[in-house]
Protein backbone atom coordinates (compact mmCIF):
# COMPACT_ATOMS: atom_id res chain seq x y z
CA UNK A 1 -20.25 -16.42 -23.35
CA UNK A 2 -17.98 -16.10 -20.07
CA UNK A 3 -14.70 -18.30 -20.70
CA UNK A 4 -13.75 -20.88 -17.61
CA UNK A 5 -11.52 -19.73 -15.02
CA UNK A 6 -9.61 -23.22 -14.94
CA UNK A 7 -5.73 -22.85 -14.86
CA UNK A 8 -4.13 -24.29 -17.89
CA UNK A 9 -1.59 -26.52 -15.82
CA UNK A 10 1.69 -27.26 -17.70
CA UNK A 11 0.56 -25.61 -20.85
CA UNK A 12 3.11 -22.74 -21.44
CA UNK A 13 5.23 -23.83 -18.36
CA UNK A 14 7.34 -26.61 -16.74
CA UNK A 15 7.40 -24.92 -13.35
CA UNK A 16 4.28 -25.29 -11.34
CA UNK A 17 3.30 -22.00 -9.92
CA UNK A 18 3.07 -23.06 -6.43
CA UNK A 19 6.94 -24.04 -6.60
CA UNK A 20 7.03 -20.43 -7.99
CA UNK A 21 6.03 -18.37 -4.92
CA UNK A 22 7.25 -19.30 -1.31
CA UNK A 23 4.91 -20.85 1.13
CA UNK A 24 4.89 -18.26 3.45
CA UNK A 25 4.85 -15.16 0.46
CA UNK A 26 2.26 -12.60 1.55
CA UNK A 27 0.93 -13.39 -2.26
CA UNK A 28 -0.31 -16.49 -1.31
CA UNK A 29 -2.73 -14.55 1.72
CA UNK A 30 -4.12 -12.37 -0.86
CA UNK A 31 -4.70 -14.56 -3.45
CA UNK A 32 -6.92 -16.37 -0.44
CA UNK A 33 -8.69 -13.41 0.13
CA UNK A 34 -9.56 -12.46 -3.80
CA UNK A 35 -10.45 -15.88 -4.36
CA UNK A 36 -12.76 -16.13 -1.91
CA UNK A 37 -14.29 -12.53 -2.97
CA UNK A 38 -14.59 -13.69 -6.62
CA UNK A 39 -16.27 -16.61 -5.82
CA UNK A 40 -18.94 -14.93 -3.93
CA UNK A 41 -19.31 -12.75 -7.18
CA UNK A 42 -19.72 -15.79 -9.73
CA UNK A 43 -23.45 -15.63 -9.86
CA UNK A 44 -23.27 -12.08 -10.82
CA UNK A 45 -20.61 -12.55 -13.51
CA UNK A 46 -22.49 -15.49 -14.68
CA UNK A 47 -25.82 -12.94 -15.03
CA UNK A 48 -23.91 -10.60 -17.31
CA UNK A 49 -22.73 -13.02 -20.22
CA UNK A 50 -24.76 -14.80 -22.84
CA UNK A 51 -25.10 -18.35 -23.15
CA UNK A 52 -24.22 -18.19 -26.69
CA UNK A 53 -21.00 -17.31 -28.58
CA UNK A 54 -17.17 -17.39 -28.14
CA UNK A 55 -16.22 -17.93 -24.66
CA UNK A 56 -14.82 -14.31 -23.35
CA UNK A 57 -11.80 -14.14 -21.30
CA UNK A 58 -12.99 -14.95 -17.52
CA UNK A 59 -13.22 -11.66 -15.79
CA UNK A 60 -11.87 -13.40 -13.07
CA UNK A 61 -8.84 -13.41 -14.52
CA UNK A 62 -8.74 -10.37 -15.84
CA UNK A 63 -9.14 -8.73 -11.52
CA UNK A 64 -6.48 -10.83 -11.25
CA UNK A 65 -4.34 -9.92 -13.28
CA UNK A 66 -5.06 -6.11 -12.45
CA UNK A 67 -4.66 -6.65 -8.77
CA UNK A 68 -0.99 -8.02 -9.80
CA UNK A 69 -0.01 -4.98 -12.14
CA UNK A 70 -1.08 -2.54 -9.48
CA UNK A 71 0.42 -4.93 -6.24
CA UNK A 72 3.97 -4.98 -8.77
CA UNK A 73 3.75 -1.54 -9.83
CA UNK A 74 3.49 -2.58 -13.70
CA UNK A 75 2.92 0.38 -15.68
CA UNK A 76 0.84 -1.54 -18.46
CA UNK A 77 -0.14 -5.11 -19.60
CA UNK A 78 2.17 -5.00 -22.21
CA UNK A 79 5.00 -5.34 -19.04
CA UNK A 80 2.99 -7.34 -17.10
CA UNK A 81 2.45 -10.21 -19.84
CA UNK A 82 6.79 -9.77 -20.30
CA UNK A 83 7.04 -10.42 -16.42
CA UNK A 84 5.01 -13.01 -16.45
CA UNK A 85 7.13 -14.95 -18.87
């Protein structure tokens, strides 16, 4: 079952993220761009899960979060989950 790509608001955090980056960060550009890529891909992620089960971690998130450890030059997720803190 593919998870929901919906951003858990306050949850872990009392900063929004869009007070996090600057309006004018080149970040904010290619977050544009990969959302708008991802979004053209949805039908095709939704084709490759089951509608049964736990809900998986949305592979959206998980491009994501692989475009930012190779745009940062993270070495592995372990240091990109302590950056992100």
């Amino acid at each position: 079952m593919r998870g929901t790509d919906a951003a858990s608001g306050s949850l872990f955090s009392y900063v929004e993220l869009e007070d996090r980056i600057p309006a004018r960060h080149p970040l904010r550009k290619i977050w544009q761009v990969v959302n708008d890529a991802l979004a053209r891909l949805d039908a095709e992620f939704d084709a490759l899960y089951t509608d049964f089960g736990r809900p998986s971690i949305p592979p959206e998130r998980l491009i994501r979060a692989s475009l930012l450890q190779s745009l940062f030059s993270v070495r592995s997720e372990r240091q990109l989950m302590e950056q992100m803190q």
